[in-house]
N, C-alpha and C. Protein backbone atom coordinates (compact mmCIF):
# COMPACT_ATOMS: atom_id res chain seq x y z
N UNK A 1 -6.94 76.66 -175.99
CA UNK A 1 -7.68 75.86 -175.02
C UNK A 1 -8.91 76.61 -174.54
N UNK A 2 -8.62 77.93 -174.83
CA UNK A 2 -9.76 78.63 -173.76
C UNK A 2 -11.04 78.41 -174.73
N UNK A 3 -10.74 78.91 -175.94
CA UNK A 3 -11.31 78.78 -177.38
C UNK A 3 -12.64 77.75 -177.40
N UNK A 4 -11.61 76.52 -177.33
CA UNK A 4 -11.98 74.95 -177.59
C UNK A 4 -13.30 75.10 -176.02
N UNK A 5 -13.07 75.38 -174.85
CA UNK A 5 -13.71 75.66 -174.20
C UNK A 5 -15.14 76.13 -174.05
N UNK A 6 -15.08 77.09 -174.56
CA UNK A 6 -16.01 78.71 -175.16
C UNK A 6 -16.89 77.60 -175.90
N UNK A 7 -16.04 77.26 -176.81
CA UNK A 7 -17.21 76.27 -178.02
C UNK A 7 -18.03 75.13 -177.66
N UNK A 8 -16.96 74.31 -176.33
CA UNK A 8 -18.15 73.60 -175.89
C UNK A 8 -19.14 73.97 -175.06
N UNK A 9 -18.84 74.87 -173.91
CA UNK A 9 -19.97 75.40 -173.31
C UNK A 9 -21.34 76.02 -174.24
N UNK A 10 -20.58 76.56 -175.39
CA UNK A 10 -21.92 76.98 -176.12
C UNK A 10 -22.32 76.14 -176.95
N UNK A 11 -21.67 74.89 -177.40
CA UNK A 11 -22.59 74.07 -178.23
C UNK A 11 -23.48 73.46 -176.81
N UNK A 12 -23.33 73.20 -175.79
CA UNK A 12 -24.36 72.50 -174.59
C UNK A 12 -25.16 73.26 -174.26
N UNK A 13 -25.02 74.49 -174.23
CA UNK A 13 -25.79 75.63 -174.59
C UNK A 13 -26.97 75.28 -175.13
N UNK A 14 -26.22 75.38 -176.59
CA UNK A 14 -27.50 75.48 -177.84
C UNK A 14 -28.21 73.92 -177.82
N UNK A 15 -27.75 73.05 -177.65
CA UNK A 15 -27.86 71.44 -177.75
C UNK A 15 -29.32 71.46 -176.28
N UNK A 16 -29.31 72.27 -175.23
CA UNK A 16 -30.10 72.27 -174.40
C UNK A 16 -30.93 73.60 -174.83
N UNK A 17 -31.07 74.43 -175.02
CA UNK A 17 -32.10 75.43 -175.91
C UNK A 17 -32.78 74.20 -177.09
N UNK A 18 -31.93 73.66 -178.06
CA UNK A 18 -33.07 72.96 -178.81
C UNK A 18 -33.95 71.56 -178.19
N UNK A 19 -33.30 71.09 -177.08
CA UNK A 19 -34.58 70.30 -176.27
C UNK A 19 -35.77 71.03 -175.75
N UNK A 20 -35.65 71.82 -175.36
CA UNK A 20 -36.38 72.51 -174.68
C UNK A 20 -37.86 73.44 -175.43
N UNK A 21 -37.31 73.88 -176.95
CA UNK A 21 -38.10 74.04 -177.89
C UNK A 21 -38.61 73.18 -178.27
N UNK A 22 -38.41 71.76 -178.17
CA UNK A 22 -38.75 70.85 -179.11
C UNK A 22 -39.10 69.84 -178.96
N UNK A 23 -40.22 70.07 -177.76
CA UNK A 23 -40.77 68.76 -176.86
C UNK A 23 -41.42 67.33 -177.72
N UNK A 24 -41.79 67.78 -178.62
CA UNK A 24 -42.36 67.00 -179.23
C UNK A 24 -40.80 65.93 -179.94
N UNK A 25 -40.00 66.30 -179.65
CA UNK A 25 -38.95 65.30 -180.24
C UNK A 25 -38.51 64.49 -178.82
N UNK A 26 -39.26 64.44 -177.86
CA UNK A 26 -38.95 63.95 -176.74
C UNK A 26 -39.80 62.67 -176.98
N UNK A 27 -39.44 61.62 -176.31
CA UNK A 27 -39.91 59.93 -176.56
C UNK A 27 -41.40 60.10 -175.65
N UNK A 28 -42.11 59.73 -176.03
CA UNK A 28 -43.69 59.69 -175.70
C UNK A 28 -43.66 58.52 -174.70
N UNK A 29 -44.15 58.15 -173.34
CA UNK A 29 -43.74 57.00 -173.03
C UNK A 29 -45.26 56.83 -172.31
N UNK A 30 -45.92 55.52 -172.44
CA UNK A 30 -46.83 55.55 -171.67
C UNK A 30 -46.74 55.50 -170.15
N UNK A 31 -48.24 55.99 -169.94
CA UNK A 31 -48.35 56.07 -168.14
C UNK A 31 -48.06 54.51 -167.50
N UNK A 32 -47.49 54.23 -166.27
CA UNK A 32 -47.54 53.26 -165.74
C UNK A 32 -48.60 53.01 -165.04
N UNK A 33 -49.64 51.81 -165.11
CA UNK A 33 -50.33 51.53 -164.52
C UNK A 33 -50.04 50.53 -163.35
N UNK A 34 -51.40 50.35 -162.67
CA UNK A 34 -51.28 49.11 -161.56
C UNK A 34 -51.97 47.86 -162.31
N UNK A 35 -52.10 47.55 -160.91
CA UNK A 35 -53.05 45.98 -161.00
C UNK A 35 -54.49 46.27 -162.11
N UNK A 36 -55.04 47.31 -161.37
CA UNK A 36 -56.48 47.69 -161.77
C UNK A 36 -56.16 48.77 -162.80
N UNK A 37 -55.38 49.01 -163.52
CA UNK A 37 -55.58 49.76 -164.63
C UNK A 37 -55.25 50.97 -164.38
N UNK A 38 -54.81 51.39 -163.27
CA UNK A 38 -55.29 52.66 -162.40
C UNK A 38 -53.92 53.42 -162.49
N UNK A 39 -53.72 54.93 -163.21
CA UNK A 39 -51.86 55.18 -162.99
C UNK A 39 -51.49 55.61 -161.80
N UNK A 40 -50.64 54.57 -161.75
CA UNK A 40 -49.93 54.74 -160.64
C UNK A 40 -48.90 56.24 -159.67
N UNK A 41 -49.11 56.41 -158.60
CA UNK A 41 -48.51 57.69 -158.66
C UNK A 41 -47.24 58.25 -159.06
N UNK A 42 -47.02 59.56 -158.67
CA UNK A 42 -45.68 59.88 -159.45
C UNK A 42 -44.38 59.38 -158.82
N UNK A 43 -43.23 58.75 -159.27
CA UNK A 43 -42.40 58.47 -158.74
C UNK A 43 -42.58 56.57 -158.13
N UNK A 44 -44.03 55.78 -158.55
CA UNK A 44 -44.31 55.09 -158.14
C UNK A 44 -42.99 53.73 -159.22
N UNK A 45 -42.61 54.13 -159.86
CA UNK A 45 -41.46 53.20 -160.74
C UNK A 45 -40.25 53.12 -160.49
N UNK A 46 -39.95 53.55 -159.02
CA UNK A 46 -38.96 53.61 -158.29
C UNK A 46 -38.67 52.20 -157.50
N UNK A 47 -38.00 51.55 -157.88
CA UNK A 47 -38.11 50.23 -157.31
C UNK A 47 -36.62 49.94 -156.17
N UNK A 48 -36.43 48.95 -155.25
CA UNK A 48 -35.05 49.00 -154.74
C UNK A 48 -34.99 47.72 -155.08
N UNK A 49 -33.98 47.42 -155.48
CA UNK A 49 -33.13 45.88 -156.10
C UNK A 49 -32.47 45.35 -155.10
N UNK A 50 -31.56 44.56 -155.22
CA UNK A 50 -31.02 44.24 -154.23
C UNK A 50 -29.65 44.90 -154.47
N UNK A 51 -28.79 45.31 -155.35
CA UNK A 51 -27.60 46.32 -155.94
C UNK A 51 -28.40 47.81 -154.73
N UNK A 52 -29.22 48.16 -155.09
CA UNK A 52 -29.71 49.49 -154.40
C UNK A 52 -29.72 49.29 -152.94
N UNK A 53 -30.55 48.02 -152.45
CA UNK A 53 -30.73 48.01 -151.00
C UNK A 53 -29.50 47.78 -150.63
N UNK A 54 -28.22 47.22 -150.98
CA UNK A 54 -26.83 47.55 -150.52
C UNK A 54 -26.30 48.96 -150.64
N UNK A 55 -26.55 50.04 -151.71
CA UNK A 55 -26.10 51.02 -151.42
C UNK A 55 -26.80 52.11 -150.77
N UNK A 56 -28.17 51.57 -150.34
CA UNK A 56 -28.58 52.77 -149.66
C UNK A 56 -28.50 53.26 -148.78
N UNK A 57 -28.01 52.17 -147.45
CA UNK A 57 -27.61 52.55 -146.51
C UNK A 57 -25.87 53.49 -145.93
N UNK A 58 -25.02 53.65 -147.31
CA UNK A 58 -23.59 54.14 -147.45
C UNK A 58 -24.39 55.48 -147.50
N UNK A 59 -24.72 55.52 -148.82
CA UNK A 59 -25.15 56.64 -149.83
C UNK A 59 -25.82 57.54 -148.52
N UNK A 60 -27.00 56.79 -147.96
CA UNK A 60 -27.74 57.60 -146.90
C UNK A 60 -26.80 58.34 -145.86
N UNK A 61 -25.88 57.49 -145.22
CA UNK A 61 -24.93 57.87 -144.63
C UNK A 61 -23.92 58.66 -144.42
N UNK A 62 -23.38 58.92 -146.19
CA UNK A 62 -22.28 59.78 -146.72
C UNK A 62 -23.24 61.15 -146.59
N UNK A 63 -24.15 60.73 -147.10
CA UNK A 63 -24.79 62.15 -147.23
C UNK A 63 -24.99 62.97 -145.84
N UNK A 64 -25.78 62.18 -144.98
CA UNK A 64 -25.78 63.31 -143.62
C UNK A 64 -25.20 63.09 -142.89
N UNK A 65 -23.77 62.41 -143.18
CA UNK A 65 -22.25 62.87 -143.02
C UNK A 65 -21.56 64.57 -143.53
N UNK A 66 -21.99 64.37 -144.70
CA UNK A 66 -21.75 65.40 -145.30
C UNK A 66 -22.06 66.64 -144.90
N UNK A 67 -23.80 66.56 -144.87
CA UNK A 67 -24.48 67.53 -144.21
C UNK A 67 -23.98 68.23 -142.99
N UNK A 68 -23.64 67.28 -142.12
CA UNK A 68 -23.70 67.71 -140.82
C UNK A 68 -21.77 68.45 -140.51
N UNK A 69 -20.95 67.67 -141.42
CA UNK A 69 -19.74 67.72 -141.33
C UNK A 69 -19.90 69.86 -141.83
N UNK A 70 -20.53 70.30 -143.01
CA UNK A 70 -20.75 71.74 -143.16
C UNK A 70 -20.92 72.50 -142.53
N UNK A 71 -21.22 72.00 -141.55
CA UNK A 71 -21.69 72.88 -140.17
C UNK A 71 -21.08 72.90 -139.05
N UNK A 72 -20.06 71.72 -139.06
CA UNK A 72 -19.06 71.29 -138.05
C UNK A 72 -19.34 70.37 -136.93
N UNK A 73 -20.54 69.86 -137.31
CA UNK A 73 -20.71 68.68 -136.65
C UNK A 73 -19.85 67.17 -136.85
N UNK A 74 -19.62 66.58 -135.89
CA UNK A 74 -19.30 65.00 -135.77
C UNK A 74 -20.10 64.13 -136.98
N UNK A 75 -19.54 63.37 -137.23
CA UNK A 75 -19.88 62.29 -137.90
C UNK A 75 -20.64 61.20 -137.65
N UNK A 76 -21.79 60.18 -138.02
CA UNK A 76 -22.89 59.35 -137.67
C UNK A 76 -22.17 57.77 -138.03
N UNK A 77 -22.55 57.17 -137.05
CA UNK A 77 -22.01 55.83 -137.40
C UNK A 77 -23.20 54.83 -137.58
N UNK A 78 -23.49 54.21 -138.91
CA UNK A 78 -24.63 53.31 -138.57
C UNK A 78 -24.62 52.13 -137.55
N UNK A 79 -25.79 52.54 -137.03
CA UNK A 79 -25.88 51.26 -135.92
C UNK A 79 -26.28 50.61 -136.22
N UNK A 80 -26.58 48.78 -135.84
CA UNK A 80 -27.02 48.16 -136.36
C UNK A 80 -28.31 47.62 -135.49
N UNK A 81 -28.68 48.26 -134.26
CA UNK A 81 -29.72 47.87 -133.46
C UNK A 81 -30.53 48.77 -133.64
N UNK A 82 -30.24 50.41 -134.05
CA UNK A 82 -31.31 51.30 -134.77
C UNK A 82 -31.56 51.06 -136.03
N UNK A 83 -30.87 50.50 -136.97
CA UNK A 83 -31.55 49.98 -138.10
C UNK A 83 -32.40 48.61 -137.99
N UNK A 84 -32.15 47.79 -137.02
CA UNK A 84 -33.13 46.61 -136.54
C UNK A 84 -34.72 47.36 -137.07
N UNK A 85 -34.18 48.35 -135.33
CA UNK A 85 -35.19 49.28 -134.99
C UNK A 85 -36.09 49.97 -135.83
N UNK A 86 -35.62 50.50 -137.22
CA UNK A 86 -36.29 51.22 -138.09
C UNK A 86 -36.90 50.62 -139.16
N UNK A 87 -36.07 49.25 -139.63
CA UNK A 87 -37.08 48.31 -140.20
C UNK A 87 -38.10 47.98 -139.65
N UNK A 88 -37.80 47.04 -138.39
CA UNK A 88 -39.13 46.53 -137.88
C UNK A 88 -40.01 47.80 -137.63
N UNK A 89 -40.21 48.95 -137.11
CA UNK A 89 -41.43 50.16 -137.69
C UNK A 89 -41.51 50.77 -139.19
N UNK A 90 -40.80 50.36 -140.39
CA UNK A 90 -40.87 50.32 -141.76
C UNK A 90 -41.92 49.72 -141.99
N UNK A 91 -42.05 48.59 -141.56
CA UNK A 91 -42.78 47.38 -141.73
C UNK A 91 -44.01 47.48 -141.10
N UNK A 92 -43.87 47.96 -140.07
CA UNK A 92 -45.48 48.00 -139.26
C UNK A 92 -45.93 49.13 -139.48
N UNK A 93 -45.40 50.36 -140.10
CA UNK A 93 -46.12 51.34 -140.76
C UNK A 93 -47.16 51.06 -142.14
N UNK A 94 -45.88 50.06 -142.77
CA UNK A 94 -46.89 49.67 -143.74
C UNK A 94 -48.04 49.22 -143.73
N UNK A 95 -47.91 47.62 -142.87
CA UNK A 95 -48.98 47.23 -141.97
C UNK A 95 -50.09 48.05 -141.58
N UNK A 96 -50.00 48.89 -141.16
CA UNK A 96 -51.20 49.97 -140.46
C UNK A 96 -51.22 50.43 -141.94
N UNK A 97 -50.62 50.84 -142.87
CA UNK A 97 -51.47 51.73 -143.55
C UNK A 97 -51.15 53.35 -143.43
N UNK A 98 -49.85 53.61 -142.58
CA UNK A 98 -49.93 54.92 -142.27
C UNK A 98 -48.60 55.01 -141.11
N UNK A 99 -48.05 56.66 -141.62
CA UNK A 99 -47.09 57.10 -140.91
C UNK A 99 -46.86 57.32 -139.50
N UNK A 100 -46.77 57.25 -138.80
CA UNK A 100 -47.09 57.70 -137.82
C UNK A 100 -45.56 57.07 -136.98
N UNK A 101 -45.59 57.60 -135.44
CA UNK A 101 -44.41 57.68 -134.37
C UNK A 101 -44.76 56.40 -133.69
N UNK A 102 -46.16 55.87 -133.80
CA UNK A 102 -46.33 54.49 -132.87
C UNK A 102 -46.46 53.20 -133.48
N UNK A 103 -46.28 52.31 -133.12
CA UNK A 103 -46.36 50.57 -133.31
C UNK A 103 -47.68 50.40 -133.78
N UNK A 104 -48.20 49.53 -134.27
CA UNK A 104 -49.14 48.41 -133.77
C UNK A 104 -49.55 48.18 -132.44
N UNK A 105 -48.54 47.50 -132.00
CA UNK A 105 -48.29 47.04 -130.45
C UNK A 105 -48.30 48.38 -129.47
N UNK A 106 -48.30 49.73 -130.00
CA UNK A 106 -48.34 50.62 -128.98
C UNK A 106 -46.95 51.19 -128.50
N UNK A 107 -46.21 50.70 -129.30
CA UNK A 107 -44.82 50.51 -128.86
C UNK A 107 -43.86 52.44 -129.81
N UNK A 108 -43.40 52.77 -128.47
CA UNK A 108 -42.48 54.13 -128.94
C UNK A 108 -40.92 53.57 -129.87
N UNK A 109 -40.64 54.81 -130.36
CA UNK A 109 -39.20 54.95 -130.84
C UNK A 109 -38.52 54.41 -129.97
N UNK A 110 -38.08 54.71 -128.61
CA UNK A 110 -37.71 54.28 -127.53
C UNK A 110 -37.78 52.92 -127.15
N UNK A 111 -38.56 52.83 -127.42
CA UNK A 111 -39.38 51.10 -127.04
C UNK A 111 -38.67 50.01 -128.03
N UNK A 112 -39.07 50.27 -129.35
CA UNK A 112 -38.22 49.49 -130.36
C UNK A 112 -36.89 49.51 -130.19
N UNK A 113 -35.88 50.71 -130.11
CA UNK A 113 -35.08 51.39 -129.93
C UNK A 113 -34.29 49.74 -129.04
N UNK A 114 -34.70 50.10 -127.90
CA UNK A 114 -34.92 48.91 -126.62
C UNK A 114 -34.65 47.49 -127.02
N UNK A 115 -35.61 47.34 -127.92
CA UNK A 115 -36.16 46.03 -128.30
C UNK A 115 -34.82 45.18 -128.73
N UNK A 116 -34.36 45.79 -129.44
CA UNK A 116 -33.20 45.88 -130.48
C UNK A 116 -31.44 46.01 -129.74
N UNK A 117 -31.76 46.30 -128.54
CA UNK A 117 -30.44 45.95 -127.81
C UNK A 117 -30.35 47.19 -127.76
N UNK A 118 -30.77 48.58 -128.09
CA UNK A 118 -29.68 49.95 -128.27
C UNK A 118 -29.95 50.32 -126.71
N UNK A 119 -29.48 51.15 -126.12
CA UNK A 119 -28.85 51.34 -124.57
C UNK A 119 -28.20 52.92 -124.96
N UNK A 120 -28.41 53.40 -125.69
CA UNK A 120 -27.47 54.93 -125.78
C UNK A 120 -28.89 55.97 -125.66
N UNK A 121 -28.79 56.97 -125.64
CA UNK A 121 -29.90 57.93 -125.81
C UNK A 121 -30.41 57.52 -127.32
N UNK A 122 -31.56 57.73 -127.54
CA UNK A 122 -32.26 57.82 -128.89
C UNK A 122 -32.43 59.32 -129.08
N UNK A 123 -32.23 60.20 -129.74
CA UNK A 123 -32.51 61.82 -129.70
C UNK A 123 -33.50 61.68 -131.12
N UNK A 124 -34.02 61.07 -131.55
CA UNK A 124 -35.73 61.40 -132.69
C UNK A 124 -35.89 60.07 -133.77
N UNK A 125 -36.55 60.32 -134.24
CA UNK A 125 -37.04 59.47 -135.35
C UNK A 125 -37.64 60.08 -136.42
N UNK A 126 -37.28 60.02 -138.02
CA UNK A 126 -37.99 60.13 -138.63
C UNK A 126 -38.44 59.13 -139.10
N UNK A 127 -39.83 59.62 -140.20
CA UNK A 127 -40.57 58.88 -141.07
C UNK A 127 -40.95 59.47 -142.29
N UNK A 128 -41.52 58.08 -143.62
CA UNK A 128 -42.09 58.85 -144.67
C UNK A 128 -42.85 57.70 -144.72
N UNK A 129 -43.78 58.38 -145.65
CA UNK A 129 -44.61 57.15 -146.48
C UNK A 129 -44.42 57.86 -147.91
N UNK A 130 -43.36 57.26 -148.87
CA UNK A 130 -43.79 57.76 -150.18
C UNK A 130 -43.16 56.77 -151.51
N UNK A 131 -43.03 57.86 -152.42
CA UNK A 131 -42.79 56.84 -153.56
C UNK A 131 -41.46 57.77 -154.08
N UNK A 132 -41.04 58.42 -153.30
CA UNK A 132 -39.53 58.83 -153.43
C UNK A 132 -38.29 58.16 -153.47
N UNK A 133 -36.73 58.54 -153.60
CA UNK A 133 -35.75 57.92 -153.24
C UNK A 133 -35.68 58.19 -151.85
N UNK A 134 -34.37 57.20 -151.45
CA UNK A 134 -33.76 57.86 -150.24
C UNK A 134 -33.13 59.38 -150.18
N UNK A 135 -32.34 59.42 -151.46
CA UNK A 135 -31.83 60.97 -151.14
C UNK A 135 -33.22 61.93 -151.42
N UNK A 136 -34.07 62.06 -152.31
CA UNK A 136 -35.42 62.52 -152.26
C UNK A 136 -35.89 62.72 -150.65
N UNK A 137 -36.32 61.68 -150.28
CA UNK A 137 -37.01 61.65 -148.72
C UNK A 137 -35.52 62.27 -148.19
N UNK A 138 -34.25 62.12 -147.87
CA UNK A 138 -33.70 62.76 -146.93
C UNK A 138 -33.97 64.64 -147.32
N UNK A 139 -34.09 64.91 -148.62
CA UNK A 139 -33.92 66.37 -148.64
C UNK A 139 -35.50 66.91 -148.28
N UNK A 140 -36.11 66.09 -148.36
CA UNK A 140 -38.13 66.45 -147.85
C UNK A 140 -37.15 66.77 -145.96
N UNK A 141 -36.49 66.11 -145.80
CA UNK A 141 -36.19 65.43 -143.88
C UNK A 141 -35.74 66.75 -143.71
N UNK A 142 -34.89 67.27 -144.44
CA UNK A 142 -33.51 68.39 -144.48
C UNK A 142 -34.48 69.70 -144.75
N UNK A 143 -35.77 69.59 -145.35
CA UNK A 143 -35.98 70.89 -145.89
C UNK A 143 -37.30 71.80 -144.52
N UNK A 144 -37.62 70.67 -143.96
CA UNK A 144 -38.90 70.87 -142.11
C UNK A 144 -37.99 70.85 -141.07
N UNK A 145 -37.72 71.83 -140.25
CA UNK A 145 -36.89 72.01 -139.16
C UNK A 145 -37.28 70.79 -137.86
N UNK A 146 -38.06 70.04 -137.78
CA UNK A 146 -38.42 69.26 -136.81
C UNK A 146 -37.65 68.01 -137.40
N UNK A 147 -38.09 67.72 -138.66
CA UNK A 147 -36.96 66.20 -138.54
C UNK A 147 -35.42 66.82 -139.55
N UNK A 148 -35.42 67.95 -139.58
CA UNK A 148 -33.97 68.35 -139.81
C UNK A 148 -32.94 68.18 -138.51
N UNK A 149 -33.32 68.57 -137.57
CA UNK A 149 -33.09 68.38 -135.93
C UNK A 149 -32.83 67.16 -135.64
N UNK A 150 -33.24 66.33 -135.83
CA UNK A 150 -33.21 65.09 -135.68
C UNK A 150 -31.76 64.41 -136.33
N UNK A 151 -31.64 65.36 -137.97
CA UNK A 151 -30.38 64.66 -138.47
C UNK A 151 -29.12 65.70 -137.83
N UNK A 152 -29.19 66.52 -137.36
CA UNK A 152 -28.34 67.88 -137.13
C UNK A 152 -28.41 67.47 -135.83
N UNK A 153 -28.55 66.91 -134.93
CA UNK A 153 -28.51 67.21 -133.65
C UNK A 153 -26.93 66.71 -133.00
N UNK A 154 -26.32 67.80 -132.53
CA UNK A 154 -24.81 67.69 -132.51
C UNK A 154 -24.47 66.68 -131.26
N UNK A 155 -25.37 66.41 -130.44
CA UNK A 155 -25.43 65.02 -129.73
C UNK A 155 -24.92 63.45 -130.19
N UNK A 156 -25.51 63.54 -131.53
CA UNK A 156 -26.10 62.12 -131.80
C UNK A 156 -24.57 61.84 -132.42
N UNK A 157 -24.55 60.59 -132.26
CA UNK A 157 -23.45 59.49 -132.80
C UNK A 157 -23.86 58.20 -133.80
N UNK A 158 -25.02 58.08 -133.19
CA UNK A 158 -25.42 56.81 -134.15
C UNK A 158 -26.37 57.08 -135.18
N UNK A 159 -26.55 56.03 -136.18
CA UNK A 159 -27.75 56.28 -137.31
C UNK A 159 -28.17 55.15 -137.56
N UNK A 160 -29.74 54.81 -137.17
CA UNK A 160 -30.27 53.30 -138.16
C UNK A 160 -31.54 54.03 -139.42
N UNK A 161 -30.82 53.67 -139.89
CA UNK A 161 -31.76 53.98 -141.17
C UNK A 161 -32.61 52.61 -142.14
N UNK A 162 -33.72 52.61 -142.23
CA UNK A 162 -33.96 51.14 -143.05
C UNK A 162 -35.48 52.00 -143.71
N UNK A 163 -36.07 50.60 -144.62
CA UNK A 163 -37.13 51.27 -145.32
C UNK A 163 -37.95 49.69 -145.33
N UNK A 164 -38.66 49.90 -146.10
CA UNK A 164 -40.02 48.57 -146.69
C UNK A 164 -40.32 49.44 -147.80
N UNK A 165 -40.63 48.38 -148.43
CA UNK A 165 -40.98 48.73 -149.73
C UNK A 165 -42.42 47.98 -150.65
N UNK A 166 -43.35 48.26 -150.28
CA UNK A 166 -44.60 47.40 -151.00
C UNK A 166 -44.21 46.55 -152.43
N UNK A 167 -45.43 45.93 -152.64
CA UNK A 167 -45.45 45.51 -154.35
C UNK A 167 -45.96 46.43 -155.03
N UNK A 168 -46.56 47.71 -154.56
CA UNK A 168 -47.27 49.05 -155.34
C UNK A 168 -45.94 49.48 -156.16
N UNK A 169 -44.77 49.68 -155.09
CA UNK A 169 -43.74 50.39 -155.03
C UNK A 169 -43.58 51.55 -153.76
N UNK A 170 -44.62 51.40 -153.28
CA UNK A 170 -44.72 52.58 -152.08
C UNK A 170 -43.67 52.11 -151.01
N UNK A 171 -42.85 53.08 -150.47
CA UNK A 171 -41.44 53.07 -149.75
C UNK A 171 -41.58 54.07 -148.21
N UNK A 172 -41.42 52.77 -147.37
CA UNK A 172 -42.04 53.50 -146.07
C UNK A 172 -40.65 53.66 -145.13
N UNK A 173 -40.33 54.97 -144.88
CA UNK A 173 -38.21 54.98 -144.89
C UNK A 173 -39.06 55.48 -143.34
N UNK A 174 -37.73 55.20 -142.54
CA UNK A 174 -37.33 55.35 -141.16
C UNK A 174 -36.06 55.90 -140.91
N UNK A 175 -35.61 56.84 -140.23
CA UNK A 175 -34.28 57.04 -139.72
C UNK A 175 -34.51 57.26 -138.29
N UNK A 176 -33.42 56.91 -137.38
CA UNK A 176 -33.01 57.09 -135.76
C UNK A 176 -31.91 57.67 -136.06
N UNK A 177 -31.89 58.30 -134.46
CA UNK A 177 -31.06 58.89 -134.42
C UNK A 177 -30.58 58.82 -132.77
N UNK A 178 -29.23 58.52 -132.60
CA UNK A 178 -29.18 58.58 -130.52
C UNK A 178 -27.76 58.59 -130.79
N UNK A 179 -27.73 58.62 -129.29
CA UNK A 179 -26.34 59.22 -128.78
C UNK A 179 -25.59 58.35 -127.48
């Protein structure tokens, strides 16, 4: 058994040494363009389906469950008035054109937060504007101590997490976080 072992680790071995020499046996695939001809950025062929937009909110969940459980933190329960909350600024980020902590309307984390029925502490908000996944954008979140805090903060109980997603493909993700 150990044998049979030995042999497969080293045929995956050698089976990954000859990809690696041998780029040119790799499938040539053209660039994706846009509307205007123009290639699109990297990661821009990332699309969410409707199969995906059901699992992203578990997947998101398990994970900085996970995270936080390593460290000995409590567990996050999605809320459903901070995810209100994080769509409707998904959406008006897009709208504007840009990331940012405020509304349109002028309106805070807090404020939406509000809007949406939530009544517990809010302890942060993140944001992205990109053409990443969710687990992608959570490890960008996990890897800057300011919105790492936000998912780590041994306070918090709740999680709304939501996103928008253009016709580019550009994916404008939100997470809350309160207590």
């Amino acid at each position: 058994m150990t044998k049979f072992r030995m042999v497969a680790a080293l045929s995956v071995l050698g089976l990954a040494a000859c990809q690696s020499y041998a780029p040119h046996l790799a499938p040539q695939l053209p660039p994706q363009t846009g509307a205007e001809e123009q290639p699109l950025p990297a990661g821009a062929g990332y699309r969410i389906d409707e199969r995906e937009a059901a699992e992203i909110p578990v997947r998101v969940l398990q994970q900085v469950n996970l995270l936080r459980s390593n460290i000995g933190l409590s567990p996050l329960t999605l809320n459903p008035q901070l995810t209100a909350a994080a769509l409707m600024h998904s959406r008006d980020m897009s709208a504007q054109n840009r990331a940012w902590h405020w509304g349109s309307d002028g309106s805070s984390p807090l404020d939406r937060a509000r809007r949406q029925g939530y009544y517990g502490k809010l302890l942060g908000e993140n944001i992205s504007e990109s053409y990443e996944t969710d687990l992608q954008t959570l490890s960008a979140w996990m890897s800057t101590r300011e919105t790492r805090d936000v998912i780590m903060d041994s306070s918090a109980r709740d999680l709304g997490f939501a996103w928008y997603q253009e016709p580019s493909g550009k994916v404008w993700w939100t997470l809350l976080s309160g207590g």
